[in-house]
PDB file of N, CA and C in Angstrom:
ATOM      1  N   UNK A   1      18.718  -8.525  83.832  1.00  0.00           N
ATOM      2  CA  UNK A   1      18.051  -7.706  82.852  1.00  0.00           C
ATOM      3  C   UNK A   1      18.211  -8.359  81.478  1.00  0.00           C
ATOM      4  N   UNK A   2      17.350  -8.750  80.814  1.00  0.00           N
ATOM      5  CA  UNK A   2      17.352  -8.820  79.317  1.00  0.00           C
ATOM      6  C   UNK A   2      17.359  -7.692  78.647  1.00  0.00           C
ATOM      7  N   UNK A   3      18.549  -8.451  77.928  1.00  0.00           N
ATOM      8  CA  UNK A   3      18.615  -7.148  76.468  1.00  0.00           C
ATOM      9  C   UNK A   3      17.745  -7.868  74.679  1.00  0.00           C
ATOM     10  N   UNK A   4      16.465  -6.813  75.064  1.00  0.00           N
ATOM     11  CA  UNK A   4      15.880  -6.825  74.037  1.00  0.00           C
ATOM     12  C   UNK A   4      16.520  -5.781  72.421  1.00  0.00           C
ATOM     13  N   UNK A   5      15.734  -6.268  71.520  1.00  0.00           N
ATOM     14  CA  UNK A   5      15.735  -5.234  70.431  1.00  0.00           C
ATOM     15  C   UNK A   5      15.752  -4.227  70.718  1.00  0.00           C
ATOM     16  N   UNK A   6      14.156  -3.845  71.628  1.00  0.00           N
ATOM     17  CA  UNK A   6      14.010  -2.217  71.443  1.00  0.00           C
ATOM     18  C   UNK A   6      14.706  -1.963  72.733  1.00  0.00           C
ATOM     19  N   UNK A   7      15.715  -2.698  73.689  1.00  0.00           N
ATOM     20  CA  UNK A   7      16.369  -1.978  74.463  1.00  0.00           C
ATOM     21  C   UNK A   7      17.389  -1.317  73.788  1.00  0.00           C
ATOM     22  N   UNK A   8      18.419  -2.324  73.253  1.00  0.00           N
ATOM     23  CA  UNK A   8      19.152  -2.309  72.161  1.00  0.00           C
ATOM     24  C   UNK A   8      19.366  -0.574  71.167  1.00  0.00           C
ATOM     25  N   UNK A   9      18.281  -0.949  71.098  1.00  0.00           N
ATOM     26  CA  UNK A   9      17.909   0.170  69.466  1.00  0.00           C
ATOM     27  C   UNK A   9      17.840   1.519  70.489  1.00  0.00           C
ATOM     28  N   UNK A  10      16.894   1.166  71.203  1.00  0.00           N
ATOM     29  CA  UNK A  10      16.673   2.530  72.362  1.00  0.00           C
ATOM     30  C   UNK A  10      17.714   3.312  72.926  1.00  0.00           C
ATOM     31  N   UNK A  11      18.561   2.095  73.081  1.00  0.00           N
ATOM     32  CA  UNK A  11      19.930   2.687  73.870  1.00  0.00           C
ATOM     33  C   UNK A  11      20.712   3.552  72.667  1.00  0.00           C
ATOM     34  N   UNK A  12      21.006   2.530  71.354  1.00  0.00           N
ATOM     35  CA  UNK A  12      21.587   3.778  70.105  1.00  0.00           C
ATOM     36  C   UNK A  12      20.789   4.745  70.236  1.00  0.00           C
ATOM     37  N   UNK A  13      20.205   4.738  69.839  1.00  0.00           N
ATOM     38  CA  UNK A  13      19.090   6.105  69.888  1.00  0.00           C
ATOM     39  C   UNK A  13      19.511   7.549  71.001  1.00  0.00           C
ATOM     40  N   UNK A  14      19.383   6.901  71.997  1.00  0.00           N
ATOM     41  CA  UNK A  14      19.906   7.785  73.092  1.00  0.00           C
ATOM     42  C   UNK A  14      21.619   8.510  72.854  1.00  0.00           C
ATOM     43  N   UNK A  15      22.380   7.187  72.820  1.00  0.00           N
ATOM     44  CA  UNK A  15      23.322   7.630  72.603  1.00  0.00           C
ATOM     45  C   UNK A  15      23.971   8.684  71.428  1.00  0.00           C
ATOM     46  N   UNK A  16      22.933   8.402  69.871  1.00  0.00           N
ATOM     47  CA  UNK A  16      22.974   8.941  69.064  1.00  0.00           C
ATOM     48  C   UNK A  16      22.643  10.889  69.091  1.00  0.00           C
ATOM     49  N   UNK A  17      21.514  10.825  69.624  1.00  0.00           N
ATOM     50  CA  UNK A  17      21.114  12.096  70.231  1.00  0.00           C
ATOM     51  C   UNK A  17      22.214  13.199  71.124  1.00  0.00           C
ATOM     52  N   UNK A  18      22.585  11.619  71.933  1.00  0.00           N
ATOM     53  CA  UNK A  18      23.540  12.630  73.001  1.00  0.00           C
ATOM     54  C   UNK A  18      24.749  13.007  72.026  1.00  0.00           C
ATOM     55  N   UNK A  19      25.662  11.920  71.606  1.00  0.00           N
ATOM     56  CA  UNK A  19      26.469  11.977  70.558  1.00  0.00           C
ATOM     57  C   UNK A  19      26.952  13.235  69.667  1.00  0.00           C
ATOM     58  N   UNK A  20      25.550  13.128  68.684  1.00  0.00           N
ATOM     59  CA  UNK A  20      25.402  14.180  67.968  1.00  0.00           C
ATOM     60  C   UNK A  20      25.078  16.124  67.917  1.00  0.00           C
ATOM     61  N   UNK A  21      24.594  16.147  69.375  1.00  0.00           N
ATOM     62  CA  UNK A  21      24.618  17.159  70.182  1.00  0.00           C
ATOM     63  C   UNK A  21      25.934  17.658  71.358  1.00  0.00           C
ATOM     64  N   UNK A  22      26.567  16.912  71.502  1.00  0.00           N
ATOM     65  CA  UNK A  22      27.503  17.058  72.689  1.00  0.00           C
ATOM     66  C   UNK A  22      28.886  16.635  72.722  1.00  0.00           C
ATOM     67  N   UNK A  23      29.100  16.014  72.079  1.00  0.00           N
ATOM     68  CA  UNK A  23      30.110  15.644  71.335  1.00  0.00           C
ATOM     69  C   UNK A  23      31.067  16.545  70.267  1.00  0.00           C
ATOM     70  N   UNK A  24      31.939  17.312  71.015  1.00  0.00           N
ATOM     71  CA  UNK A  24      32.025  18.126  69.740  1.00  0.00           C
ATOM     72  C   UNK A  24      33.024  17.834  68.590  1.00  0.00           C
ATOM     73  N   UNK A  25      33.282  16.955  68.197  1.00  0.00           N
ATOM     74  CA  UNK A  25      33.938  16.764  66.672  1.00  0.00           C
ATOM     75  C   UNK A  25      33.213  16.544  65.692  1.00  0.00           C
ATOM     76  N   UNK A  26      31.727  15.238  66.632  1.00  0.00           N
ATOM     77  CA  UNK A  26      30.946  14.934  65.658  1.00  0.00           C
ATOM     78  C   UNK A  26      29.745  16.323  65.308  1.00  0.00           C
ATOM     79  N   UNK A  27      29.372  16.844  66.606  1.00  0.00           N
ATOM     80  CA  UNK A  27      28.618  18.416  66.475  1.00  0.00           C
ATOM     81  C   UNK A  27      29.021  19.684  65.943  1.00  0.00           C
ATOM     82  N   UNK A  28      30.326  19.158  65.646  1.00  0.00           N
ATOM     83  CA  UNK A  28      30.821  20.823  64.836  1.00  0.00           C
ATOM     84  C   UNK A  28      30.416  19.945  63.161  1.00  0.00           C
ATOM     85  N   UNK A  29      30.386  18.906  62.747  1.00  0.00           N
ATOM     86  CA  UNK A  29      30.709  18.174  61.880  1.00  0.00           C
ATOM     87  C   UNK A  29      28.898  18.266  61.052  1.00  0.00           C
ATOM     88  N   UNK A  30      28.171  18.011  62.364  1.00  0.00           N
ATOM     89  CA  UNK A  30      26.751  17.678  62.210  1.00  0.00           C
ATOM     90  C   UNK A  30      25.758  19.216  61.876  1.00  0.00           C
ATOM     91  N   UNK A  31      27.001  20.308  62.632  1.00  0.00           N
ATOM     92  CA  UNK A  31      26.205  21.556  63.248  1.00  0.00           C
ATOM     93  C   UNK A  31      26.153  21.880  61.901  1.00  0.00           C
ATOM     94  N   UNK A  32      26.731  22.148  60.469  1.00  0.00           N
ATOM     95  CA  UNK A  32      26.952  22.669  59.789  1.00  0.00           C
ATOM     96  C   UNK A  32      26.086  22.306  58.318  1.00  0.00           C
ATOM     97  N   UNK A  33      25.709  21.367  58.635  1.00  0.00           N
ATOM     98  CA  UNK A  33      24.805  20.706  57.606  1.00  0.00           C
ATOM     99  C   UNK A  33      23.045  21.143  57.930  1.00  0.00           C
ATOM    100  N   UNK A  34      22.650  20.530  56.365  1.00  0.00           N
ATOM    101  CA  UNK A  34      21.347  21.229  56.353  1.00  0.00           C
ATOM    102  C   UNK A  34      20.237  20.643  56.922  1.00  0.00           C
ATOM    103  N   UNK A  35      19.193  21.351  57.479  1.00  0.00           N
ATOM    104  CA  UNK A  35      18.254  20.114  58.444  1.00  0.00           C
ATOM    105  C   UNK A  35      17.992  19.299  57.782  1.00  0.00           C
ATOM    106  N   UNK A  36      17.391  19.326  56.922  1.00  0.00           N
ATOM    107  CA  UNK A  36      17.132  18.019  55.706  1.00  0.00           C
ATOM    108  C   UNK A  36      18.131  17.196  55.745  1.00  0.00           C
ATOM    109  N   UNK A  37      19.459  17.360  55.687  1.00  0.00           N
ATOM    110  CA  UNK A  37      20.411  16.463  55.611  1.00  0.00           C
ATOM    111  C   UNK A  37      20.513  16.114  57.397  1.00  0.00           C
ATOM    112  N   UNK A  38      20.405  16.857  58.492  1.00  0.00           N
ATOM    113  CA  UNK A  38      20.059  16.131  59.670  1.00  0.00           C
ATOM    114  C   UNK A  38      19.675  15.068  59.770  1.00  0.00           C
ATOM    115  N   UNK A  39      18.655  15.591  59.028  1.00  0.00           N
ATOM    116  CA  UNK A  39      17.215  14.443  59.221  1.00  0.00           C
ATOM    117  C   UNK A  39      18.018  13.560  58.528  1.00  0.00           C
ATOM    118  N   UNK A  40      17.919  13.253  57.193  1.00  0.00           N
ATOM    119  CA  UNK A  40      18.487  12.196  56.435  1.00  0.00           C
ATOM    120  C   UNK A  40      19.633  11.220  57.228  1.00  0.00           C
ATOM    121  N   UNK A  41      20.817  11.914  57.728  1.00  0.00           N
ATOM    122  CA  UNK A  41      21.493  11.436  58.810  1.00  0.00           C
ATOM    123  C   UNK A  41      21.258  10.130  59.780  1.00  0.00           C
ATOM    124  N   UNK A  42      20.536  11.008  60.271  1.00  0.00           N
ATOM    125  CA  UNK A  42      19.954  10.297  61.899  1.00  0.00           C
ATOM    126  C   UNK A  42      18.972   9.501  61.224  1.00  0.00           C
ATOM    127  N   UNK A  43      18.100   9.158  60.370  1.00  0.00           N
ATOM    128  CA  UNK A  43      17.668   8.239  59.790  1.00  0.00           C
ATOM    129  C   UNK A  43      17.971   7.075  59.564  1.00  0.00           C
ATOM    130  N   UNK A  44      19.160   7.564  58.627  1.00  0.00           N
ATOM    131  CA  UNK A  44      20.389   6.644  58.257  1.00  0.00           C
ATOM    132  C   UNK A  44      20.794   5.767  58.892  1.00  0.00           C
ATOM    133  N   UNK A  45      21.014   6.553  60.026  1.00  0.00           N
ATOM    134  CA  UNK A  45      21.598   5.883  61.277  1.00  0.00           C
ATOM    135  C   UNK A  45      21.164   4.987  62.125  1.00  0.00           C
ATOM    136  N   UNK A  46      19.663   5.206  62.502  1.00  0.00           N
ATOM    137  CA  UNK A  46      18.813   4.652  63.284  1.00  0.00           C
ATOM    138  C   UNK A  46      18.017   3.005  62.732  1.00  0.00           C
ATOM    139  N   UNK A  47      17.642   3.617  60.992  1.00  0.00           N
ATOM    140  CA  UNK A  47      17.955   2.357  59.711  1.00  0.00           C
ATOM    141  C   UNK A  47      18.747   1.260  60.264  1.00  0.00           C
ATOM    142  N   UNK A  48      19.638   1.748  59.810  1.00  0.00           N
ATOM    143  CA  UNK A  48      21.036   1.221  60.063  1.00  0.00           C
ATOM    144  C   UNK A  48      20.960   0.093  61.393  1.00  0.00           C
ATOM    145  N   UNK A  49      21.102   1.076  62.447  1.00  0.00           N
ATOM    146  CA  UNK A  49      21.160  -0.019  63.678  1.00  0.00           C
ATOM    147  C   UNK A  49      20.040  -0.778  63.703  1.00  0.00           C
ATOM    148  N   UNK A  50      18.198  -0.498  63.409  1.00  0.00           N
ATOM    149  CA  UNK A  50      17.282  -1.445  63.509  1.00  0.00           C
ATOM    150  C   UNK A  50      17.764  -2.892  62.545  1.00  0.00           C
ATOM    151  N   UNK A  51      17.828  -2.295  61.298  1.00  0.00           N
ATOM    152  CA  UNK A  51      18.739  -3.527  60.116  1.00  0.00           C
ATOM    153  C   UNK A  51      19.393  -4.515  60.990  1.00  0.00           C
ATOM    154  N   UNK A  52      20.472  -3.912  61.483  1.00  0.00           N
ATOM    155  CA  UNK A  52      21.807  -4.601  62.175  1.00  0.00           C
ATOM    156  C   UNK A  52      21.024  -5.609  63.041  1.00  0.00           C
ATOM    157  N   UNK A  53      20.286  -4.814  64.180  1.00  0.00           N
ATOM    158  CA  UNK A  53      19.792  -5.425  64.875  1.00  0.00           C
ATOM    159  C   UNK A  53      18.748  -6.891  64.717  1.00  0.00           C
ATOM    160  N   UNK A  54      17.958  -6.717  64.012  1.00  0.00           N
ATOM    161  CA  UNK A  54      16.823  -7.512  62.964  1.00  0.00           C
ATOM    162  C   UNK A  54      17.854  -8.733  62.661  1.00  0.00           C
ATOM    163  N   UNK A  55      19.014  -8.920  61.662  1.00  0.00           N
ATOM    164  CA  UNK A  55      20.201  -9.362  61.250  1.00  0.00           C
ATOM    165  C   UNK A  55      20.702  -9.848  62.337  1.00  0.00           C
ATOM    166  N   UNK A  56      21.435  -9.742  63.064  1.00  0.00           N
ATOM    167  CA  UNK A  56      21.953 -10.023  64.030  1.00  0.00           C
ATOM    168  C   UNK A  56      21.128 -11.594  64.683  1.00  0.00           C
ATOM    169  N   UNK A  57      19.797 -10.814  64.676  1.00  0.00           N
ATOM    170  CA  UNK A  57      18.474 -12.132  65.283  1.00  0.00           C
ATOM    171  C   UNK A  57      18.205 -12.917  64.174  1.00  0.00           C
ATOM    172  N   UNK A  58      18.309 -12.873  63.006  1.00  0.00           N
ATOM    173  CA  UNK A  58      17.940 -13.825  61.740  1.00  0.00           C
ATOM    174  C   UNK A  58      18.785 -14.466  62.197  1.00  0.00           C
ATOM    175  N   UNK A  59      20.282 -14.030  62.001  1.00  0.00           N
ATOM    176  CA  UNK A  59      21.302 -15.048  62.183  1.00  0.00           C
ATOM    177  C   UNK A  59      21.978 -15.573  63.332  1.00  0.00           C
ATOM    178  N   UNK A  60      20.979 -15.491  64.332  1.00  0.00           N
ATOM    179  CA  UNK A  60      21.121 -16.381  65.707  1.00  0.00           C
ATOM    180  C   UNK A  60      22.292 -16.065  66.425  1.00  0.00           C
ATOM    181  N   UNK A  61      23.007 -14.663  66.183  1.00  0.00           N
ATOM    182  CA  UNK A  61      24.070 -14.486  66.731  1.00  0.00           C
ATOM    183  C   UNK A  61      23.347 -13.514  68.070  1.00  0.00           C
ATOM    184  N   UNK A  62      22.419 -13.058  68.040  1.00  0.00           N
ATOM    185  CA  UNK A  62      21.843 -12.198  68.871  1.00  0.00           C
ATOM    186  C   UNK A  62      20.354 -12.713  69.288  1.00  0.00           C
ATOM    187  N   UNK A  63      19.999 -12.930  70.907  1.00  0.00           N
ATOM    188  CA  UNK A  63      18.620 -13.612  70.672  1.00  0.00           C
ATOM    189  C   UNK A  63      17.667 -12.237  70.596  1.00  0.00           C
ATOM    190  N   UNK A  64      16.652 -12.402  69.278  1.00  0.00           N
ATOM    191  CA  UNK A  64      15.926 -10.786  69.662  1.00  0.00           C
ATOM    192  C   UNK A  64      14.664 -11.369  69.760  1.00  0.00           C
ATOM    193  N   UNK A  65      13.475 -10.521  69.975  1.00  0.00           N
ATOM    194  CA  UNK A  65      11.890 -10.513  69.860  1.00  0.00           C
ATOM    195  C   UNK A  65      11.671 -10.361  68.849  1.00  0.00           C
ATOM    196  N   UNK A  66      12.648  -9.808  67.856  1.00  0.00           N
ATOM    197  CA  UNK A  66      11.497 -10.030  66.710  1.00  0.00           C
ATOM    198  C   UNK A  66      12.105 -10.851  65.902  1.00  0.00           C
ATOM    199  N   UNK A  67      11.308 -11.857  65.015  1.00  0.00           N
ATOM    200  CA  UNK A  67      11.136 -12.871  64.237  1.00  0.00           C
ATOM    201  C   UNK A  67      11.423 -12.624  62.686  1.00  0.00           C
ATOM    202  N   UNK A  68      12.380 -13.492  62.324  1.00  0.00           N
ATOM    203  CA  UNK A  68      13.130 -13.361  60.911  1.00  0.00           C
ATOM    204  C   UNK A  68      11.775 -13.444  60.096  1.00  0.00           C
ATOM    205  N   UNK A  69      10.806 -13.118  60.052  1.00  0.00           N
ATOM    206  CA  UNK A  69       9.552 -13.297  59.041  1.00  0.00           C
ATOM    207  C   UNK A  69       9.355 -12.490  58.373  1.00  0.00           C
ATOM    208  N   UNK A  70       8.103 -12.121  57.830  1.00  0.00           N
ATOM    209  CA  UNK A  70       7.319 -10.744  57.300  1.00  0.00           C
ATOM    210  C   UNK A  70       7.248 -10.248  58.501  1.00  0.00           C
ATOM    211  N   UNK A  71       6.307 -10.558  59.072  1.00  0.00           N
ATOM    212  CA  UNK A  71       6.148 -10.203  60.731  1.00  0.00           C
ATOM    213  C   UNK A  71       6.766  -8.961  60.927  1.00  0.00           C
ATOM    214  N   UNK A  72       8.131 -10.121  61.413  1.00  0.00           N
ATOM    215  CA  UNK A  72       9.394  -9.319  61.881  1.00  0.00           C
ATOM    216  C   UNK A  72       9.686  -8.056  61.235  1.00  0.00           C
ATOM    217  N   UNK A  73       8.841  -8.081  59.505  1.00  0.00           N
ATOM    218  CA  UNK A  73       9.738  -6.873  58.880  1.00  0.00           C
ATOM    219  C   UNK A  73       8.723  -5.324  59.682  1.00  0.00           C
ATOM    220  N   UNK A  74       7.736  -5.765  59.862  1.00  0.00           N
ATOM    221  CA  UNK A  74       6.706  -5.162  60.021  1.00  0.00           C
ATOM    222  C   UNK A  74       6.891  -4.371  61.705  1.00  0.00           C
ATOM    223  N   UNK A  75       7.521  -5.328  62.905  1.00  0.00           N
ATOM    224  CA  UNK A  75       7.957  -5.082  63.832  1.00  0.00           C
ATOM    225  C   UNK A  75       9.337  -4.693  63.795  1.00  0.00           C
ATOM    226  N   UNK A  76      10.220  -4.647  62.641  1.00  0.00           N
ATOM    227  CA  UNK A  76      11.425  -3.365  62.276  1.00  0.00           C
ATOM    228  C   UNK A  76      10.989  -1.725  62.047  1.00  0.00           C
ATOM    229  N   UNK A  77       9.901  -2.222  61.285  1.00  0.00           N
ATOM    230  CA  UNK A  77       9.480  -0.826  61.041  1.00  0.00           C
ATOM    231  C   UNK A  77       9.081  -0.009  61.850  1.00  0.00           C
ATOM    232  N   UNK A  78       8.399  -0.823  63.194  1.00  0.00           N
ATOM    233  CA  UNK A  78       7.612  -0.069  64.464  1.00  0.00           C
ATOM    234  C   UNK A  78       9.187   0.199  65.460  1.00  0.00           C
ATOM    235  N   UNK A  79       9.046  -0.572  65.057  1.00  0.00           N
ATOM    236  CA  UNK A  79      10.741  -0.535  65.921  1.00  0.00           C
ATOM    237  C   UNK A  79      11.791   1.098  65.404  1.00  0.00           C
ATOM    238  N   UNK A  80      11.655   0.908  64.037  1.00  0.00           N
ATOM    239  CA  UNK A  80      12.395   2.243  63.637  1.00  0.00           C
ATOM    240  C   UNK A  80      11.452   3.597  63.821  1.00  0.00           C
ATOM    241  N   UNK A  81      10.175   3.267  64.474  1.00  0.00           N
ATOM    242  CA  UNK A  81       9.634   4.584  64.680  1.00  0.00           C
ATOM    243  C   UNK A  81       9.521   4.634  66.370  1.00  0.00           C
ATOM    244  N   UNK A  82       9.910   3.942  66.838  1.00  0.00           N
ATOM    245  CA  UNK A  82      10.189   3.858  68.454  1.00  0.00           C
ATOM    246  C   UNK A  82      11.783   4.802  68.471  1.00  0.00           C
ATOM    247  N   UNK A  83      12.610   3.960  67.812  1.00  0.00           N
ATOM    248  CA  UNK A  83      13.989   4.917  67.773  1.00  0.00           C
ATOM    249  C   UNK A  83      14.046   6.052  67.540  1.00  0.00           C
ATOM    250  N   UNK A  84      13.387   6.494  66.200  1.00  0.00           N
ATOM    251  CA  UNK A  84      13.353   7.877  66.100  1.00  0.00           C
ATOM    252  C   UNK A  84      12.595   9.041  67.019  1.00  0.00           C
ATOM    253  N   UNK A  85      11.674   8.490  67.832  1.00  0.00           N
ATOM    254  CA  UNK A  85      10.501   8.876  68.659  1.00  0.00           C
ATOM    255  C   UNK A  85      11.610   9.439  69.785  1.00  0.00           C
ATOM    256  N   UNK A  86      12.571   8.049  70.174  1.00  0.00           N
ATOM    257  CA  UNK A  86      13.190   8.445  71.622  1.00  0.00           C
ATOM    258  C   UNK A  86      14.337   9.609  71.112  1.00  0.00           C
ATOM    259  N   UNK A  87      15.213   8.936  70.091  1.00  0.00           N
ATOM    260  CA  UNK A  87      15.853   9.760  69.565  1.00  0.00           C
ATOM    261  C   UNK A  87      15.808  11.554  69.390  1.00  0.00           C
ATOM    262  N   UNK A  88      14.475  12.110  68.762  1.00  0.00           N
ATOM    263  CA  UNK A  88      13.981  13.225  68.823  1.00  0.00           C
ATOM    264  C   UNK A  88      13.395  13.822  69.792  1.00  0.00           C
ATOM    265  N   UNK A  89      13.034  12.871  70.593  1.00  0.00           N
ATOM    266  CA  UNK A  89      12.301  13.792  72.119  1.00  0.00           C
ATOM    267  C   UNK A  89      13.337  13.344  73.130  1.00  0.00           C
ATOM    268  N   UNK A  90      14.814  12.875  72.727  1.00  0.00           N
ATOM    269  CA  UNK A  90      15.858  13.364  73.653  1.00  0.00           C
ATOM    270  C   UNK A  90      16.667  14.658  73.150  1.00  0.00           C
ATOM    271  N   UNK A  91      16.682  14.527  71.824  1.00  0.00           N
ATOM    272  CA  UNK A  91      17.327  15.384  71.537  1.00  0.00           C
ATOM    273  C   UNK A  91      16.619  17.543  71.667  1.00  0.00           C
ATOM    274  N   UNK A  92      15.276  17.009  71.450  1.00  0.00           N
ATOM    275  CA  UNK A  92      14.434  18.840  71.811  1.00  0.00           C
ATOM    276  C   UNK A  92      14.674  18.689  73.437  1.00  0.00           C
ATOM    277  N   UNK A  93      14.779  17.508  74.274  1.00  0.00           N
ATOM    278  CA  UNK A  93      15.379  17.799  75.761  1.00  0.00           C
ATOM    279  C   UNK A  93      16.410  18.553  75.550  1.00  0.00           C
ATOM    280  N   UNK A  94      17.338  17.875  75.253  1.00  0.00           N
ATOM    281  CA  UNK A  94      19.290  18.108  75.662  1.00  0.00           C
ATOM    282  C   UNK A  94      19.715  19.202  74.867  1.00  0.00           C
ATOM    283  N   UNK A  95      18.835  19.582  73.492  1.00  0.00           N
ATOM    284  CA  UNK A  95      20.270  20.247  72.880  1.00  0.00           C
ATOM    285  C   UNK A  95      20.667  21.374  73.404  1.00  0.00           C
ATOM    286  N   UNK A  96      21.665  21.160  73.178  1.00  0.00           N
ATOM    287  CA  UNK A  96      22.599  22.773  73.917  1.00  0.00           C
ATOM    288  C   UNK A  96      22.306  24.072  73.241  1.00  0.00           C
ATOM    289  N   UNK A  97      22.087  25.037  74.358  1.00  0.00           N
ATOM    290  CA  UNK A  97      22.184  26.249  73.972  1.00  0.00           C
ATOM    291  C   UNK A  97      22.894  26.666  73.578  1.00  0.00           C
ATOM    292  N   UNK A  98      23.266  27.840  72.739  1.00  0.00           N
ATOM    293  CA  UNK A  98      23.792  28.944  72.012  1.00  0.00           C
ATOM    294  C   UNK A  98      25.288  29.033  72.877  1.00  0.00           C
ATOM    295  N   UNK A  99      24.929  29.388  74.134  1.00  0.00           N
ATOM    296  CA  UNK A  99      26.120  29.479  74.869  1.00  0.00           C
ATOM    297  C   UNK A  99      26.941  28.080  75.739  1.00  0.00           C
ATOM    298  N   UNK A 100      26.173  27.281  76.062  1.00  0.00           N
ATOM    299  CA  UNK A 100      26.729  25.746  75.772  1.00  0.00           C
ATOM    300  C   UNK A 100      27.150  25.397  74.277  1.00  0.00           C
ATOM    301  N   UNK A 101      26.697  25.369  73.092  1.00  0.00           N
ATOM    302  CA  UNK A 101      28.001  25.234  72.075  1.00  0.00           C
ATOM    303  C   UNK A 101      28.764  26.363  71.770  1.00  0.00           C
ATOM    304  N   UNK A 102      28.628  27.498  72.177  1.00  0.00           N
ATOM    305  CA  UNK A 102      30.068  28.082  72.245  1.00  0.00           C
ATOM    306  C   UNK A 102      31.341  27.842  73.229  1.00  0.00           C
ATOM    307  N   UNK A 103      30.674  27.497  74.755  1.00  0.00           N
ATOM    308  CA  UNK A 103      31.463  26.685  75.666  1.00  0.00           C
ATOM    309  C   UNK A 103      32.131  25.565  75.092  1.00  0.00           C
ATOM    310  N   UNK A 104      31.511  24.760  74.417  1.00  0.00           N
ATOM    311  CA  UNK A 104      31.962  23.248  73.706  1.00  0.00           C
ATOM    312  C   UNK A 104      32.706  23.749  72.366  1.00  0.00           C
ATOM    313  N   UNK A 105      32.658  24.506  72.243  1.00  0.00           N
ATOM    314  CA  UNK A 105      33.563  24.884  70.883  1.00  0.00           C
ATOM    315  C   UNK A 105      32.465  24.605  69.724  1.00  0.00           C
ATOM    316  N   UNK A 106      31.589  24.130  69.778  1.00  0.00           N
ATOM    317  CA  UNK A 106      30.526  23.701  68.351  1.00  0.00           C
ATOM    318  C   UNK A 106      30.464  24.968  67.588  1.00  0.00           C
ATOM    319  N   UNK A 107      29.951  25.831  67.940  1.00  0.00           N
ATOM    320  CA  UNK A 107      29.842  27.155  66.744  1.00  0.00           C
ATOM    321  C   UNK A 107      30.022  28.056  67.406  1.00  0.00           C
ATOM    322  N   UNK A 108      30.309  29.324  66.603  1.00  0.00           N
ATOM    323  CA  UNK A 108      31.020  30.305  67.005  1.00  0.00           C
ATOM    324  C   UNK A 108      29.659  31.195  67.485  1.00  0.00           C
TER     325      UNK A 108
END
C-alpha cells in the first residue's frame, strides 16, 4: 500500500473526529467551547497537518503527490477541503449521544 498525502491527511482527519468526540479528556475539554471556536479548532488542526504534510514533501523527507510549486499550493488547498469533508461527515456519523457522553463522563 502506498501512503499518499490524502491518505495521510485522511487518516488525521479520521482520527481527529474520533479523538475529539470519544476521547474523553480531550471531549470534556472540546465539549465546552463555543461552536465557532469548534470550528476554528478543527481547522486549525486539519491546516496544520495539510502544512506539515505539503512540508514534509518540499523537503524530501516524505515522498508526497503533491509538488513543492504553486500547483502544489493549490492541491493543499483541495486537499484541506477533502480533510475537512471526511473529518465532518465522520464526525455527524459517530458523535455520541447524550447518554453515551454521560457514560464517557463528557457532560453531565
Amino acid at each position: 500500500m502506498e501512503v499518499t498525502a490524502q491518505w495521510l491527511v485522511g487518516l488525521v482527519a479520521i482520527l481527529l473526529a474520533i479523538i475529539f468526540d470519544w476521547f474523553a479528556p480531550v471531549a470534556k475539554w472540546y465539549e465546552v467551547k463555543l461552536e465557532g471556536e469548534k470550528r476554528m479548532w478543527m481547522a486549525l488542526l486539519l491546516l496544520i497537518t495539510c502544512v506539515v504534510v505539503f512540508l514534509l514533501g518540499c523537503f524530501s523527507i516524505f515522498t508526497s503527490n503533491i509538488a513543492c510549486t504553486v500547483k502544489g499550493g493549490t492541491d493543499l488547498f483541495v486537499l484541506l477541503i477533502e480533510a475537512v469533508v471526511i473529518n465532518q461527515g465522520l464526525h455527524m456519523l459517530t458523535k455520541p449521544s447524550v447518554v453515551a457522553k454521560r457514560k464517557l463522563g463528557i457532560s453531565g
